[in-house]
PDB file of N, CA and C in Angstrom:
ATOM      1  N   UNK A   1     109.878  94.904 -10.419  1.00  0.00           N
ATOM      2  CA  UNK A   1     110.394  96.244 -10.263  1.00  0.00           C
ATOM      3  C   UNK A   1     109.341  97.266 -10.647  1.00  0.00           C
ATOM      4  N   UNK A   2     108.587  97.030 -11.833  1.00  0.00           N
ATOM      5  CA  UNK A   2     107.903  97.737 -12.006  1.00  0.00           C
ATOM      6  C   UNK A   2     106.369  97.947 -11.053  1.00  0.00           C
ATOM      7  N   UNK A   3     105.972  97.130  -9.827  1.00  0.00           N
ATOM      8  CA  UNK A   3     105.434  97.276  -8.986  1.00  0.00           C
ATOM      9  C   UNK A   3     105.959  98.367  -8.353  1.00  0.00           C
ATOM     10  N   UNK A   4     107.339  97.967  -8.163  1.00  0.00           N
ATOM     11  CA  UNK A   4     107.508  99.205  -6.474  1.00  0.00           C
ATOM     12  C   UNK A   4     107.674 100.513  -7.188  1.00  0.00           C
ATOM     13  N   UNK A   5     108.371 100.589  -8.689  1.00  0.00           N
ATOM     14  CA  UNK A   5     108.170 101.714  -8.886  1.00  0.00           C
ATOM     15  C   UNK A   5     106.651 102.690  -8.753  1.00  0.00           C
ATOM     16  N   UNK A   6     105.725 101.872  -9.573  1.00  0.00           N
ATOM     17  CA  UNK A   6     104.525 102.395  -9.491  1.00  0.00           C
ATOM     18  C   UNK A   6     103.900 102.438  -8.294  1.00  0.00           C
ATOM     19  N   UNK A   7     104.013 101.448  -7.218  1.00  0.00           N
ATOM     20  CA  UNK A   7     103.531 101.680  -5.552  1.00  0.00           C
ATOM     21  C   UNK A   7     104.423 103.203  -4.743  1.00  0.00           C
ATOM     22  N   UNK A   8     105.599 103.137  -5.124  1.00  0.00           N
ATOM     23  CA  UNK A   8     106.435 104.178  -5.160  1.00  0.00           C
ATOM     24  C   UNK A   8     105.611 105.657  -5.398  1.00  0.00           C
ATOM     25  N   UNK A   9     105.737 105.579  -6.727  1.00  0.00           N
ATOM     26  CA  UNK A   9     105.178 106.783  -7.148  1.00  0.00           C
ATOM     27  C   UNK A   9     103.578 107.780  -6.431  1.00  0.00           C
ATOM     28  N   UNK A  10     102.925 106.465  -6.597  1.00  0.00           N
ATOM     29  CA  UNK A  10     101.465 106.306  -5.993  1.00  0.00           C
ATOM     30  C   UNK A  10     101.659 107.283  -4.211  1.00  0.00           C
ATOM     31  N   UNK A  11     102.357 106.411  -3.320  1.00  0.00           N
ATOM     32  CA  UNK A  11     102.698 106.876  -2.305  1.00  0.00           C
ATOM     33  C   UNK A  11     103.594 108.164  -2.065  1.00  0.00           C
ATOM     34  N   UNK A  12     104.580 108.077  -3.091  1.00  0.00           N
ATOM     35  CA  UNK A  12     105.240 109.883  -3.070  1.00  0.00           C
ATOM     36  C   UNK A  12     104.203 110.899  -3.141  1.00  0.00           C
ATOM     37  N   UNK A  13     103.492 110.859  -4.087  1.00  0.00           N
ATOM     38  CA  UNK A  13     102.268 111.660  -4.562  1.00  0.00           C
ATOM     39  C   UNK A  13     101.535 111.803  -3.611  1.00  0.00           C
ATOM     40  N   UNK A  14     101.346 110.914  -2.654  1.00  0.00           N
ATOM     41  CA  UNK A  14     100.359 111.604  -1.474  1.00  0.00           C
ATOM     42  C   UNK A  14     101.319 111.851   0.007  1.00  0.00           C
ATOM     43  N   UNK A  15     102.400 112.124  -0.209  1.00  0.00           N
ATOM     44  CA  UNK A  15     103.346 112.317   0.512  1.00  0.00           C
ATOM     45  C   UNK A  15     103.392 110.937   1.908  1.00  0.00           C
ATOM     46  N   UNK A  16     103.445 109.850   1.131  1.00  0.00           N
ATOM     47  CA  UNK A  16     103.535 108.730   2.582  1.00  0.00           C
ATOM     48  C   UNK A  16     104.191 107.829   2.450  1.00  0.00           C
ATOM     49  N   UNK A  17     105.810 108.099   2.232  1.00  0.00           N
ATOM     50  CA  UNK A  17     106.603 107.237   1.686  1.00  0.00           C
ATOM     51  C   UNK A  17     106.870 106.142   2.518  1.00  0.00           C
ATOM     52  N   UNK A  18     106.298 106.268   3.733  1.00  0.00           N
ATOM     53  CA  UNK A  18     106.640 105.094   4.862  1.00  0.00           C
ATOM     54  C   UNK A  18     105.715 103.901   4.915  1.00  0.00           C
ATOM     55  N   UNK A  19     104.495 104.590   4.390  1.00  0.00           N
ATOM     56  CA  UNK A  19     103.074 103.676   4.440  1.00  0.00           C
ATOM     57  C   UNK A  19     103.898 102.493   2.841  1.00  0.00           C
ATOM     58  N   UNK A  20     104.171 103.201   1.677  1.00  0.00           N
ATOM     59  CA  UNK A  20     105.048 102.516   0.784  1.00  0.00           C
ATOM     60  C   UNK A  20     105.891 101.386   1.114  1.00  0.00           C
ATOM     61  N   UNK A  21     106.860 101.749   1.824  1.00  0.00           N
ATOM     62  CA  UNK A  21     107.852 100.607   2.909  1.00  0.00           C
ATOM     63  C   UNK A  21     107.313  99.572   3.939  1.00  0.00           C
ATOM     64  N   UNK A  22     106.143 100.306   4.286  1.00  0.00           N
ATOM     65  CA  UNK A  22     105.415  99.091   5.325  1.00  0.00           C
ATOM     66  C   UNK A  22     104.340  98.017   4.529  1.00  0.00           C
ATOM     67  N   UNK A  23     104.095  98.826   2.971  1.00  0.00           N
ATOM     68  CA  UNK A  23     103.479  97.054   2.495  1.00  0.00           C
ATOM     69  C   UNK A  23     104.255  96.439   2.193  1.00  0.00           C
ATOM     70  N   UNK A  24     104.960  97.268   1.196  1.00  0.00           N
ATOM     71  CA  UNK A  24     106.239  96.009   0.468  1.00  0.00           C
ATOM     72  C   UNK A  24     107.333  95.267   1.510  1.00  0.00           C
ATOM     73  N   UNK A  25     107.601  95.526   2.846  1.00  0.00           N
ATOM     74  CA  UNK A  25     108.025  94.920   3.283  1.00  0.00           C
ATOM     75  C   UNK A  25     107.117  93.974   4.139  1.00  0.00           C
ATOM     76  N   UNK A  26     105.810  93.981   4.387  1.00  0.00           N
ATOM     77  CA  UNK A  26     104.988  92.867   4.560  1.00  0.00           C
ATOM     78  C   UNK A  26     104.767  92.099   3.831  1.00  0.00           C
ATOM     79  N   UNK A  27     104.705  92.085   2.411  1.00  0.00           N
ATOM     80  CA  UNK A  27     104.797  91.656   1.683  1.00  0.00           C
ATOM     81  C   UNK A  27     105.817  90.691   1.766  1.00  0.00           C
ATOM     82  N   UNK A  28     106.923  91.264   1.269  1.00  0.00           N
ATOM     83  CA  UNK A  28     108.288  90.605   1.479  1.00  0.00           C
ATOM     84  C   UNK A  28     108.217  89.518   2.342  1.00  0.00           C
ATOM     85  N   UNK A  29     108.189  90.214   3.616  1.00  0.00           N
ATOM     86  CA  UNK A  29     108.117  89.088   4.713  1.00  0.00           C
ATOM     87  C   UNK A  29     107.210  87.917   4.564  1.00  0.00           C
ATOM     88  N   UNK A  30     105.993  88.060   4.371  1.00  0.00           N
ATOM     89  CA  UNK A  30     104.934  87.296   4.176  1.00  0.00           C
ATOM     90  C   UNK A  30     105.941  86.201   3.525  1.00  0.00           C
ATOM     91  N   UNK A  31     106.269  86.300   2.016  1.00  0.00           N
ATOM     92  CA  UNK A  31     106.791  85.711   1.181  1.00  0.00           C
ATOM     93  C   UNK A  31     108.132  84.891   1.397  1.00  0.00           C
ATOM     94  N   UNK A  32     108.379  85.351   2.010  1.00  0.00           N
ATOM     95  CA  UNK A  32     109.811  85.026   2.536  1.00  0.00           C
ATOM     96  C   UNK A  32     109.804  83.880   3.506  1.00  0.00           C
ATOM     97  N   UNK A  33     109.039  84.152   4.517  1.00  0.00           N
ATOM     98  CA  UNK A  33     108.620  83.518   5.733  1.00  0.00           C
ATOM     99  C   UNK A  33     108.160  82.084   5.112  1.00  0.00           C
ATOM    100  N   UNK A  34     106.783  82.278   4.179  1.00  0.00           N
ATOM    101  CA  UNK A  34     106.154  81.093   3.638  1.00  0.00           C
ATOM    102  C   UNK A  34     107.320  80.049   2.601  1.00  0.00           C
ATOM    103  N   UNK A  35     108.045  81.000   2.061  1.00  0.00           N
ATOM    104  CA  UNK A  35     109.566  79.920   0.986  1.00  0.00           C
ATOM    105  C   UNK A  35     110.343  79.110   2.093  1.00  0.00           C
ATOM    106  N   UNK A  36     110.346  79.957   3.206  1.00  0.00           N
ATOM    107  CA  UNK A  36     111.292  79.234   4.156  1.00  0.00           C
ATOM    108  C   UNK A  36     110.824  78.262   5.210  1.00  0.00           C
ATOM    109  N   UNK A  37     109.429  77.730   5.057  1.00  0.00           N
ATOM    110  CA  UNK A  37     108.572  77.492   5.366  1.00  0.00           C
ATOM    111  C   UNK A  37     108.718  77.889   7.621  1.00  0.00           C
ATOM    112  N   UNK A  38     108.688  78.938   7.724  1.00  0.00           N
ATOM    113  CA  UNK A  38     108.866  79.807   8.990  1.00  0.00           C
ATOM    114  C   UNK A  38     107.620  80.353   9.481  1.00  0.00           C
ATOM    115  N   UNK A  39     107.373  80.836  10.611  1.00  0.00           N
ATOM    116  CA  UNK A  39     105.974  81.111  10.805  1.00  0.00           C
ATOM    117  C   UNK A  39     106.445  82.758  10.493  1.00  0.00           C
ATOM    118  N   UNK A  40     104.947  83.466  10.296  1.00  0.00           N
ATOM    119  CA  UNK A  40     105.029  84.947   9.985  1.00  0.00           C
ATOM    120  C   UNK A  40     105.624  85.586  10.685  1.00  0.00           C
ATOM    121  N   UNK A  41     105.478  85.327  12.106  1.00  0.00           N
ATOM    122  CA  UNK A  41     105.926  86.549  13.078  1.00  0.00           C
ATOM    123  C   UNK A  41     107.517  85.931  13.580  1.00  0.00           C
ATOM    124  N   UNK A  42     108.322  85.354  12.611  1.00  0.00           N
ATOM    125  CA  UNK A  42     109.560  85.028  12.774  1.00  0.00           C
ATOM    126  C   UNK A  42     110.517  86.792  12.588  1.00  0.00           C
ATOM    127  N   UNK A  43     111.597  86.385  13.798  1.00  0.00           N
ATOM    128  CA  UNK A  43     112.312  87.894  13.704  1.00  0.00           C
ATOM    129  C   UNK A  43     113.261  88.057  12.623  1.00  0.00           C
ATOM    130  N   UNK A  44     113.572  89.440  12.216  1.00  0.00           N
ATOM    131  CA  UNK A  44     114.373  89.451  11.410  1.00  0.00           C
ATOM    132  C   UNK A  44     115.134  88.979  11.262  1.00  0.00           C
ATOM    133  N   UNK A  45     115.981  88.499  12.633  1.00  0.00           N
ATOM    134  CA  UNK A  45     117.439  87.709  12.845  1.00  0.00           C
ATOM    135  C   UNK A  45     117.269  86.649  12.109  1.00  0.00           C
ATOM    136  N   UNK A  46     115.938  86.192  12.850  1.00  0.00           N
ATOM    137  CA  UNK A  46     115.033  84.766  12.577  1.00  0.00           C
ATOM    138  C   UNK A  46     115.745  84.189  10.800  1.00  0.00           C
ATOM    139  N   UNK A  47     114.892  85.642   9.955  1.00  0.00           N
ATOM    140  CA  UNK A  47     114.308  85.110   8.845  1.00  0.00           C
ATOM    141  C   UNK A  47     116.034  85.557   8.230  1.00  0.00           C
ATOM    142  N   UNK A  48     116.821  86.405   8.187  1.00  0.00           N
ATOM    143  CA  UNK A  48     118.024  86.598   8.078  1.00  0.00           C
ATOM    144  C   UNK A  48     118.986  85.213   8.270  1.00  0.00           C
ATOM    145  N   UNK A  49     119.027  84.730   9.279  1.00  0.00           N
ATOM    146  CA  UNK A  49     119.985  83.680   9.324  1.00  0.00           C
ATOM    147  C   UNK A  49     119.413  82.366   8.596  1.00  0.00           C
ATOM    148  N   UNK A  50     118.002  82.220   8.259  1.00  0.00           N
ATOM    149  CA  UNK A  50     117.345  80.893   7.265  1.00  0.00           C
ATOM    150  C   UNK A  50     117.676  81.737   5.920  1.00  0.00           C
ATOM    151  N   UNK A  51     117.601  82.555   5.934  1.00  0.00           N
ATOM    152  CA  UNK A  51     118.207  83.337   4.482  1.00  0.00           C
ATOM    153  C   UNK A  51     119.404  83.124   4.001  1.00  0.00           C
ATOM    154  N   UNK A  52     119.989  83.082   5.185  1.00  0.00           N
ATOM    155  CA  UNK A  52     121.791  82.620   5.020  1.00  0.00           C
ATOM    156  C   UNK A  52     122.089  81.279   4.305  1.00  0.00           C
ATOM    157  N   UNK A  53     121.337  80.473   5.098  1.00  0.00           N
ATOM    158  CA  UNK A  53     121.778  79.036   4.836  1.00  0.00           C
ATOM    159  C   UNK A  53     121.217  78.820   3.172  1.00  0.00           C
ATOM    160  N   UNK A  54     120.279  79.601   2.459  1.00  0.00           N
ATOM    161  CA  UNK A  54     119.562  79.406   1.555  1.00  0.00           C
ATOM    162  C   UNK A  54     119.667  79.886   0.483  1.00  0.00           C
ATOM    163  N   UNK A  55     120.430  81.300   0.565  1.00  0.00           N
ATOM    164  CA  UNK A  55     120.737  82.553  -0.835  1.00  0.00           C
ATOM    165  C   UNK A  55     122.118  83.131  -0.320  1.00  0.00           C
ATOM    166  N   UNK A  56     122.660  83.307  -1.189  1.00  0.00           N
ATOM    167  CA  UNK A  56     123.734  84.322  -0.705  1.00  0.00           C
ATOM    168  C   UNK A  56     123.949  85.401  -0.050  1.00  0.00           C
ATOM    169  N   UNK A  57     123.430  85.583   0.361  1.00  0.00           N
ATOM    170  CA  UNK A  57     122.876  86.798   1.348  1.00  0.00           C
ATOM    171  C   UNK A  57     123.673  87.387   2.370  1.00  0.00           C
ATOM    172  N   UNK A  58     124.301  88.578   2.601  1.00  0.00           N
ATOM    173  CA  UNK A  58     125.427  88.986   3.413  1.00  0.00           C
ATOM    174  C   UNK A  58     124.462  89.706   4.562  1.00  0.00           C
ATOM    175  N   UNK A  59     125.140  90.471   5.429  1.00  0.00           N
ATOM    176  CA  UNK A  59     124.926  91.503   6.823  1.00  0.00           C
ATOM    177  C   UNK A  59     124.322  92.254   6.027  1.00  0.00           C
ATOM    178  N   UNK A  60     124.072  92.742   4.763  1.00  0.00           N
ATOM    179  CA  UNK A  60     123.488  93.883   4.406  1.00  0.00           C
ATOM    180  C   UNK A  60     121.429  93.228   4.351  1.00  0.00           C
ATOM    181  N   UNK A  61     121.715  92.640   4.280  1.00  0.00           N
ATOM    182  CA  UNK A  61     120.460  91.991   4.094  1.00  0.00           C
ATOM    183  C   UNK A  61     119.409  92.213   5.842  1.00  0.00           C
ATOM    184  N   UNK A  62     120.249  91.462   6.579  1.00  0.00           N
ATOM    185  CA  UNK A  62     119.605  92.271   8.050  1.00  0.00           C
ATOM    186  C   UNK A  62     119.620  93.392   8.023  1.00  0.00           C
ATOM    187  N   UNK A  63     120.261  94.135   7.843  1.00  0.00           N
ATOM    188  CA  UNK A  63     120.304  95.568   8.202  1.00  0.00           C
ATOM    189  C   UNK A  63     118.955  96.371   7.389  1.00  0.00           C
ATOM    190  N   UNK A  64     119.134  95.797   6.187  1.00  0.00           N
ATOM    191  CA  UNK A  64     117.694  96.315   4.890  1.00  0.00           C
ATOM    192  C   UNK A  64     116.427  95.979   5.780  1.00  0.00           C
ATOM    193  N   UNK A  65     116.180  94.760   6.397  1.00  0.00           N
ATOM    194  CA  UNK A  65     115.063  94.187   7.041  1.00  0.00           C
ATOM    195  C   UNK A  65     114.926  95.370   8.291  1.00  0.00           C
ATOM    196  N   UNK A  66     116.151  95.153   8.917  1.00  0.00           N
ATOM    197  CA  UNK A  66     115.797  96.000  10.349  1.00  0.00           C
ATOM    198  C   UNK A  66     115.499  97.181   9.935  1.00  0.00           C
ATOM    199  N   UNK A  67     115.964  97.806   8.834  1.00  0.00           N
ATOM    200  CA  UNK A  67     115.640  99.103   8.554  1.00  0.00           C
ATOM    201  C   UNK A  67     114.187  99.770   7.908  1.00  0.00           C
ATOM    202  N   UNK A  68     113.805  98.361   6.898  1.00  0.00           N
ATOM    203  CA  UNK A  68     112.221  98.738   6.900  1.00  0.00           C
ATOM    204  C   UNK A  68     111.348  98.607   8.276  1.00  0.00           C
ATOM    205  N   UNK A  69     112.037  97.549   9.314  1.00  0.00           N
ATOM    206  CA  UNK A  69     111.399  97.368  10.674  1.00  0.00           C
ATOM    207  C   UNK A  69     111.049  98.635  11.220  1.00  0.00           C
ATOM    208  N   UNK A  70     111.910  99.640  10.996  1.00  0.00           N
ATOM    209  CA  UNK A  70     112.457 100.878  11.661  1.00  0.00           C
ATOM    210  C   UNK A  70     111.360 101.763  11.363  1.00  0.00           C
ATOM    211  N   UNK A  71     110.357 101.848   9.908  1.00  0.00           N
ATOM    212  CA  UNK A  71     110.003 102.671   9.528  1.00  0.00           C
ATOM    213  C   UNK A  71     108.527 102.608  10.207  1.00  0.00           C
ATOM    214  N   UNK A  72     108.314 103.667  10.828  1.00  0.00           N
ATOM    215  CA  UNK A  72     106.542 103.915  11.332  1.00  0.00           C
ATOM    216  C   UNK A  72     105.576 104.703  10.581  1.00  0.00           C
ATOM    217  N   UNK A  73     104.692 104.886  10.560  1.00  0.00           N
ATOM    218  CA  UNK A  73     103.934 105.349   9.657  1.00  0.00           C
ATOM    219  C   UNK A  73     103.993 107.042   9.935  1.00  0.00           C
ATOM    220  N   UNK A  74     103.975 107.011  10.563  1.00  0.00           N
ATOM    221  CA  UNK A  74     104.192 108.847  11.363  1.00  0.00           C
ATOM    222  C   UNK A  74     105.608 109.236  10.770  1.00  0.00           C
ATOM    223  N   UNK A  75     106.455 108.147  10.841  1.00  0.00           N
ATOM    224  CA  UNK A  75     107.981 108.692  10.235  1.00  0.00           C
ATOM    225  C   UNK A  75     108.222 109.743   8.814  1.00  0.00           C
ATOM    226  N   UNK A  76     108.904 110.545   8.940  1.00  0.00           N
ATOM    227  CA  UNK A  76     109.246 111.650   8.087  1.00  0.00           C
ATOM    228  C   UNK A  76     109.916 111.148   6.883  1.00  0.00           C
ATOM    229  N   UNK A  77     109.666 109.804   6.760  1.00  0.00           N
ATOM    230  CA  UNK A  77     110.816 108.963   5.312  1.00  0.00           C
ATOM    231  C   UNK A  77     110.474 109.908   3.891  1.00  0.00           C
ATOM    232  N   UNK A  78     111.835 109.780   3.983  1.00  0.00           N
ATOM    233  CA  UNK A  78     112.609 110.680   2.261  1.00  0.00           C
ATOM    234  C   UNK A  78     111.459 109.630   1.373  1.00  0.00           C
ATOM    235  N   UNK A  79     110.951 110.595   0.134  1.00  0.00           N
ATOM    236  CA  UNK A  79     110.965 109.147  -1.121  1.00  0.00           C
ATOM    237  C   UNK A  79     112.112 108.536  -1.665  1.00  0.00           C
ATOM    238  N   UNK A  80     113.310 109.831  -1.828  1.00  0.00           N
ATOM    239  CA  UNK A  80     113.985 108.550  -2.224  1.00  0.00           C
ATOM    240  C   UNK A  80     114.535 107.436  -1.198  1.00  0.00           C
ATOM    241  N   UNK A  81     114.827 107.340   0.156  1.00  0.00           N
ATOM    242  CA  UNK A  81     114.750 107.026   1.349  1.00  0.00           C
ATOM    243  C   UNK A  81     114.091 105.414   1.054  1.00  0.00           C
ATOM    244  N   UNK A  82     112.648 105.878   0.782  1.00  0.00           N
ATOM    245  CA  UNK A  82     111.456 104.480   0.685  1.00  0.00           C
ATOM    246  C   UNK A  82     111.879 103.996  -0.630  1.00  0.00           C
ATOM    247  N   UNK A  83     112.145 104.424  -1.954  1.00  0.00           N
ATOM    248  CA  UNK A  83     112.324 104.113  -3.098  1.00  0.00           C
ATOM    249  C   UNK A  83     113.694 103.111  -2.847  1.00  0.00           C
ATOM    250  N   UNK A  84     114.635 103.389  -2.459  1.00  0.00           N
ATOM    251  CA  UNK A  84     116.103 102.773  -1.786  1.00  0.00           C
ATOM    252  C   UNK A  84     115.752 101.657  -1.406  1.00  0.00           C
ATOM    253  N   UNK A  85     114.883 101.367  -0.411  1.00  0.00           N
ATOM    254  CA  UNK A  85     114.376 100.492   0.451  1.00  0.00           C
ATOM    255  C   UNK A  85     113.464  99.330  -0.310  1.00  0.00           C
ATOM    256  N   UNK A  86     112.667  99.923  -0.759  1.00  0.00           N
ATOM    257  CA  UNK A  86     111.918  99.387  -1.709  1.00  0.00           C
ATOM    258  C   UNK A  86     112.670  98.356  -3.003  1.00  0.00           C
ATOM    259  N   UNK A  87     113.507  99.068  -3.430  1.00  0.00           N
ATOM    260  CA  UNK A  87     114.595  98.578  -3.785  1.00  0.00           C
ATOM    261  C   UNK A  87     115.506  97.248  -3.826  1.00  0.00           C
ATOM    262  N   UNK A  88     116.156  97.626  -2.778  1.00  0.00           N
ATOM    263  CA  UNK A  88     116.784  96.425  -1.933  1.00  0.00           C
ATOM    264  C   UNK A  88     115.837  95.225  -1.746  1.00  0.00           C
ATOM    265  N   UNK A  89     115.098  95.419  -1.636  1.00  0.00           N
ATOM    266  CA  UNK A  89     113.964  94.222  -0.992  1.00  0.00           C
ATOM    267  C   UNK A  89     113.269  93.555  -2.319  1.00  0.00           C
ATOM    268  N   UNK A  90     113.115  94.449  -3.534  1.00  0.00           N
ATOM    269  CA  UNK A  90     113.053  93.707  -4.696  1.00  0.00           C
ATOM    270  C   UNK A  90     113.778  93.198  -5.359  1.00  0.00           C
ATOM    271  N   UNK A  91     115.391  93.688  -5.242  1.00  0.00           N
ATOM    272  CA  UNK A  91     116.805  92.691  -5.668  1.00  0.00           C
ATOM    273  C   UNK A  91     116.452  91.776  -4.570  1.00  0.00           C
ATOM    274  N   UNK A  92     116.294  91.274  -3.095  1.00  0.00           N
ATOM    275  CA  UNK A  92     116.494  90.370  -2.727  1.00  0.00           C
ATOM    276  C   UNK A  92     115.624  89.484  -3.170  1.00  0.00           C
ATOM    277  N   UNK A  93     114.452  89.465  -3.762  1.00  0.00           N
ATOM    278  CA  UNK A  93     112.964  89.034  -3.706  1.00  0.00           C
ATOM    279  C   UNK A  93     113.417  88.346  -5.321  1.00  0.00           C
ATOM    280  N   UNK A  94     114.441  88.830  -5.771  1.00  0.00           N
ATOM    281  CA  UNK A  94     114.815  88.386  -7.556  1.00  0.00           C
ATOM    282  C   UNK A  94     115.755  87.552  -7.081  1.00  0.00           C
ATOM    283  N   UNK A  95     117.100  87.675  -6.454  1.00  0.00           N
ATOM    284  CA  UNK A  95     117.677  86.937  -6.263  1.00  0.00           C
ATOM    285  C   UNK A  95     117.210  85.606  -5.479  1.00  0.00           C
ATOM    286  N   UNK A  96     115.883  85.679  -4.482  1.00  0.00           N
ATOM    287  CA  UNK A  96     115.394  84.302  -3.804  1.00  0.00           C
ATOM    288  C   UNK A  96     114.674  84.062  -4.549  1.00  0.00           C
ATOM    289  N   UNK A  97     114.003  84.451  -5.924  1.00  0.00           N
ATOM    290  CA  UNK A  97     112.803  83.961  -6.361  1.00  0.00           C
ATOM    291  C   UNK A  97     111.509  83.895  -5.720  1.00  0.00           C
ATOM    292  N   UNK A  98     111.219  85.191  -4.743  1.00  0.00           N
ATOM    293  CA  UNK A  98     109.931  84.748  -4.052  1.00  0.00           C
ATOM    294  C   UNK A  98     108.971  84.928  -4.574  1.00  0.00           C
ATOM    295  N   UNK A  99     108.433  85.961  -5.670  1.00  0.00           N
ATOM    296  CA  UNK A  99     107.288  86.105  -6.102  1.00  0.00           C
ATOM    297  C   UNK A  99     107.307  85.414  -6.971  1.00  0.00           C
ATOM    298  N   UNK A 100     108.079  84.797  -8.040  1.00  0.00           N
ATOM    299  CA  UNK A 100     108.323  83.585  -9.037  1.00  0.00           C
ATOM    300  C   UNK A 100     107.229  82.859  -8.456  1.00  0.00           C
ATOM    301  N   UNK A 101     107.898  82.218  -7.389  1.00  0.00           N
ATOM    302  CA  UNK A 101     106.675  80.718  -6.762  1.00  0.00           C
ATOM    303  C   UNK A 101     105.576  81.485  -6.650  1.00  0.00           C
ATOM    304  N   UNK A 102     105.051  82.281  -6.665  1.00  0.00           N
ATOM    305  CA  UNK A 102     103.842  82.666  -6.221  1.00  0.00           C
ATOM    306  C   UNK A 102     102.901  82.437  -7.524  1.00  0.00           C
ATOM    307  N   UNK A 103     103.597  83.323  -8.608  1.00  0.00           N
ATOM    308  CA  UNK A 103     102.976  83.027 -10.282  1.00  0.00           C
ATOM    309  C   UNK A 103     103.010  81.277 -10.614  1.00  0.00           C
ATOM    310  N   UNK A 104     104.125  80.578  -9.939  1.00  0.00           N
ATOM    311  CA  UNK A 104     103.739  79.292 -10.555  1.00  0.00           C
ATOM    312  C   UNK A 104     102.250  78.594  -9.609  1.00  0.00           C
ATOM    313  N   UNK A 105     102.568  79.062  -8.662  1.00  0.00           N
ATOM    314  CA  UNK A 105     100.728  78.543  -7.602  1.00  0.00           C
ATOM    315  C   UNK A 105      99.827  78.869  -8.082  1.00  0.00           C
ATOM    316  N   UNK A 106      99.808  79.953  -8.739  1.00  0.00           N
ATOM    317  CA  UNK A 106      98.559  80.637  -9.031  1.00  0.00           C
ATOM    318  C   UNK A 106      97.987  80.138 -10.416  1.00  0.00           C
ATOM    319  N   UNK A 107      99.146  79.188 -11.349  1.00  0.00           N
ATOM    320  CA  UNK A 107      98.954  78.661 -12.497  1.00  0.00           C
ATOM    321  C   UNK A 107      98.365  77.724 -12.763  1.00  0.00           C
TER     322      UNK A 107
END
């Protein structure tokens, strides 16, 4: 949490709250993709319905994905907008444990 806050902040400050939403949700994905062992450029539906079978994970969960999908870099995104977003994607990232495995690889 204390990443996105501070990536958060970083990006409000130079007014580019979308550029904010487009790492952390590459990120995400990256991470996500590799736990589920899926290739990267799997679709949201894709990585949403292997999500299903795997975490508890409801319709709100696609919708969070499609919605960082949504965001372009030119887009006018609110901070709190990206902060929201940002958000969501780090409760899901706690509840799957994705960056967990990452600290135990790196050990």
């Amino acid at each position: 949490m204390e990443f996105v806050e501070t990536l958060g902040s970083l990006y409000a400050q130079a007014g580019s709250a979308s550029i904010a939403v487009d790492i952390g949700y590459r990120r995400f994905r990256y991470w996500l993709a590799r736990r589920l062992g899926m290739p990267g450029n799997a679709s949201a539906e894709q990585l949403a319905l292997a999500s299903g079978y795997h975490w508890n994970v409801g319709d709100r969960f696609l919708l969070t994905l499609k919605s960082c999908e949504a965001v372009t870099p030119n887009s006018s995104l609110k901070p709190e907008d990206a902060l929201r977003l940002l958000q969501e994607l780090d409760e899901y990232a706690i509840q799957m444990n994705l960056f967990q495995a990452t600290r135990k690889e790196k050990s």
